[in-house]
Protein backbone atom coordinates (compact mmCIF):
# COMPACT_ATOMS: atom_id res chain seq x y z
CA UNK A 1 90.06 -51.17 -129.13
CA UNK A 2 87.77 -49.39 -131.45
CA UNK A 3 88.37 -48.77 -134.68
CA UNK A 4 88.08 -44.65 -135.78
CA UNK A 5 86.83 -43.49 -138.80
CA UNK A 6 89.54 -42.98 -140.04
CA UNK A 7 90.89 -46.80 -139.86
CA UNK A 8 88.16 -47.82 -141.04
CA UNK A 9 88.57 -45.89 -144.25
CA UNK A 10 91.84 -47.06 -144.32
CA UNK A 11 90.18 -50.61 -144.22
CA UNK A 12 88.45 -49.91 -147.07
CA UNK A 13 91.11 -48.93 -149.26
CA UNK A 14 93.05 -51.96 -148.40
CA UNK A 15 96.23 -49.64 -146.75
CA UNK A 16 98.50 -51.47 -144.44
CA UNK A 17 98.73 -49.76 -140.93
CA UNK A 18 98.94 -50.43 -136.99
CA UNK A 19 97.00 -48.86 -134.58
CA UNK A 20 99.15 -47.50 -131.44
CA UNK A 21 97.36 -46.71 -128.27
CA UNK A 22 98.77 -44.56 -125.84
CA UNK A 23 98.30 -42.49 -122.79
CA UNK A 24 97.95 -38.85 -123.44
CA UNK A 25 96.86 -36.00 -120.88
CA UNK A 26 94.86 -32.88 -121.34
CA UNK A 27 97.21 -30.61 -120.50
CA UNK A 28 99.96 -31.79 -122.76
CA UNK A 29 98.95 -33.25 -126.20
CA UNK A 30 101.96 -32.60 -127.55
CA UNK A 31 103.70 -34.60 -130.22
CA UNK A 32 106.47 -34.17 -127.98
CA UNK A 33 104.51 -36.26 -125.20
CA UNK A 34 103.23 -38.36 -127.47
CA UNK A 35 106.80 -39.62 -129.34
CA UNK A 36 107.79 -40.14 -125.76
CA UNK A 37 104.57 -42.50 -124.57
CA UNK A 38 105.27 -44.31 -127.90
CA UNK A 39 109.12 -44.42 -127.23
CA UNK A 40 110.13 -43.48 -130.54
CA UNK A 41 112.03 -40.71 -131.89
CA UNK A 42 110.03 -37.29 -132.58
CA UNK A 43 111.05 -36.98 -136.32
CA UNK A 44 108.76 -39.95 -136.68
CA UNK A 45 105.64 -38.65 -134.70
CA UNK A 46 103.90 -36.20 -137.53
CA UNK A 47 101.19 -33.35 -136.41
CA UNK A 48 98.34 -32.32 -138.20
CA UNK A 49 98.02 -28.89 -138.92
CA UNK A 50 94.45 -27.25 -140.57
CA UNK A 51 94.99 -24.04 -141.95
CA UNK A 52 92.78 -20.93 -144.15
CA UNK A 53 94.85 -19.61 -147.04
CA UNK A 54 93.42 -16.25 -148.41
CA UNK A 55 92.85 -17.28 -151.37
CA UNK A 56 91.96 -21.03 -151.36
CA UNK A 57 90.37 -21.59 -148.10
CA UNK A 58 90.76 -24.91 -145.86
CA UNK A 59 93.95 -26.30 -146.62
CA UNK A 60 96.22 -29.05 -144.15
CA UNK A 61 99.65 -29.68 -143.47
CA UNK A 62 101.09 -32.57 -141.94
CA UNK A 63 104.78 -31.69 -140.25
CA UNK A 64 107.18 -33.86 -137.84
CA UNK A 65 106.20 -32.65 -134.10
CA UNK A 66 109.14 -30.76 -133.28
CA UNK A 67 108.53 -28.84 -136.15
CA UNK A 68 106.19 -25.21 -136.57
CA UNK A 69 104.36 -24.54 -139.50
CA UNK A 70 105.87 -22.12 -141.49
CA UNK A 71 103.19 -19.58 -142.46
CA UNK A 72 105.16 -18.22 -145.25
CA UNK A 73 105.62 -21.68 -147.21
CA UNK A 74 102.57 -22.87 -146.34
CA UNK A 75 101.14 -19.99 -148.15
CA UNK A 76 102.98 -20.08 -150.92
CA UNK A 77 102.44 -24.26 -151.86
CA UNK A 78 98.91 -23.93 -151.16
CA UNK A 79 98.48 -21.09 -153.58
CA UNK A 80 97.44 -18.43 -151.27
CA UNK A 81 99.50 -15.44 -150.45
CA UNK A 82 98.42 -15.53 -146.68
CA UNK A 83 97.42 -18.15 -144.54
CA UNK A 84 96.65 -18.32 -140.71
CA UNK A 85 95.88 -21.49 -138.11
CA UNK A 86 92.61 -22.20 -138.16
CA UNK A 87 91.06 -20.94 -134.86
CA UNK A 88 90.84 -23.70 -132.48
CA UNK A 89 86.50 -22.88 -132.00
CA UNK A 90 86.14 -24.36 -135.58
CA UNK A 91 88.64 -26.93 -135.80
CA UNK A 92 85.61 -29.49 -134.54
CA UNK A 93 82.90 -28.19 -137.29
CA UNK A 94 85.38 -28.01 -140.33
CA UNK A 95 87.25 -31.50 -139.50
CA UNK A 96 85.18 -33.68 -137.17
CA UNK A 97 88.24 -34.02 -135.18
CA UNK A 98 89.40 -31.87 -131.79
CA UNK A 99 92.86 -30.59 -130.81
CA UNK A 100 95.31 -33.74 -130.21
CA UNK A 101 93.65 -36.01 -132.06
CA UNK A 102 93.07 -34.57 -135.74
CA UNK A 103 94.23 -36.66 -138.58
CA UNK A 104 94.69 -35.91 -142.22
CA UNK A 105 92.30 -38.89 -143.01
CA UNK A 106 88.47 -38.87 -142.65
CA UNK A 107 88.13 -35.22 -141.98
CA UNK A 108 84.48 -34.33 -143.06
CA UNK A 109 85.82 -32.67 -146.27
CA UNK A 110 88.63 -33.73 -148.42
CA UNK A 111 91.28 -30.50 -147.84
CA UNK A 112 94.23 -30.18 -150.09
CA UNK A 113 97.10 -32.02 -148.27
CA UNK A 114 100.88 -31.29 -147.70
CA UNK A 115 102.90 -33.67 -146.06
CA UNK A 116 106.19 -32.87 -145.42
CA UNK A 117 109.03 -34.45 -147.58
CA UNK A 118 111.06 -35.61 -144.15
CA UNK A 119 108.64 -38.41 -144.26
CA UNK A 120 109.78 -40.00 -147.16
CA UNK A 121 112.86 -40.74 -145.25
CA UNK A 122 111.17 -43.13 -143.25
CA UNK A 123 109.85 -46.38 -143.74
CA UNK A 124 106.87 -45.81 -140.82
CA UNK A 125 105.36 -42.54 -139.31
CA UNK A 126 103.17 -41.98 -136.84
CA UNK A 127 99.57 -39.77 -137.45
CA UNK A 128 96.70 -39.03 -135.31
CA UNK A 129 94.05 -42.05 -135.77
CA UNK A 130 91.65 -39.55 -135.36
CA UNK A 131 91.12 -39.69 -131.18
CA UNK A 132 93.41 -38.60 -128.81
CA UNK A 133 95.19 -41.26 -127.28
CA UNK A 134 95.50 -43.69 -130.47
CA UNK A 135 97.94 -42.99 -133.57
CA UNK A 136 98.50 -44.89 -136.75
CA UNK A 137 101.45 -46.29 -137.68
CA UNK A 138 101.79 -46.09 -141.71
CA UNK A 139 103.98 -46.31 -144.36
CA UNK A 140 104.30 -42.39 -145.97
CA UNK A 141 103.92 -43.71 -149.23
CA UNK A 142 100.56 -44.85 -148.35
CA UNK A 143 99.37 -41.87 -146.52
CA UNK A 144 100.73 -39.60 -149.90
CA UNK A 145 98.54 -41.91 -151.75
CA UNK A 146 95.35 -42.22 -149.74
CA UNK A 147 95.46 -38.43 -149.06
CA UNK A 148 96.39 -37.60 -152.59
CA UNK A 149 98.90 -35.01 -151.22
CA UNK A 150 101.72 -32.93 -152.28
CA UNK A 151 104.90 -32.36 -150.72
CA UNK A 152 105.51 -29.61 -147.81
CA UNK A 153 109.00 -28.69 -149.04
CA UNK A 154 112.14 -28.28 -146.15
């Protein structure tokens, strides 16, 4: 298996994770699909959002997979009074990464981070490694660490 990016930043920083491969398909890249090629429970299995705030730009949230972003909140904790998904044509030049298999580490620009706080009540969670078809299986308290981000509140 090849290592992404991504793990190999986590490498670097010396943070503890597993890499999970899986089979995905193009027409569903779901979290939903992947939680149940992984077996586990969907609260565990966390999406990465990229989103543009009004006011502050570029700005990423990282929710459980049976979850939708909440444009409202999302605004607010990233400071802007608006925000929007960012349209799928530039997900690839802003991140480096393509639908299904964006994570919140290694995109080409450190974006301000919200993870939200159901993650904490896990010991693991799964994340995009950054390719579809291959997730990371980290502690939250290491990805709120190596990501330096805040919480996206219930």
């Amino acid at each position: 298996m090849t290592k992404t990016n991504a793990a190999r930043l986590l490498d670097a920083a010396g943070i503890a994770y597993e890499l999970i491969p899986y089979e995905y398909s193009e027409e569903d890249l779901s979290a939903q699909s992947v939680a149940a090629h992984l077996g586990e429970d969907i609260d565990r299995v966390f999406k990465t959002l990229v989103l543009r705030g009004d006011k502050n730009g570029i700005f990423v949230c990282v929710i459980p997979g049976d979850f939708e972003v909440d444009l409202k909140v999302a605004a607010k904790i990233s400071g802007n009074k608006s925000c929007e998904m960012l349209h799928l044509k530039e997900l690839l030049p802003t991140t480096g990464y393509i639908r299904g298999g964006c994570s919140p580490i290694g995109m080409k620009k450190q974006f301000p981070t919200f993870i939200h706080e159901s993650a904490l009540l896990y010991d693991y969670i799964y994340i995009s490694a950054g390719v579809r078809g291959l997730q990371f299986k980290i502690a939250p308290s290491d990805l709120f660490a190596f990501t330096g981000a805040d919480i996206y509140p219930i």
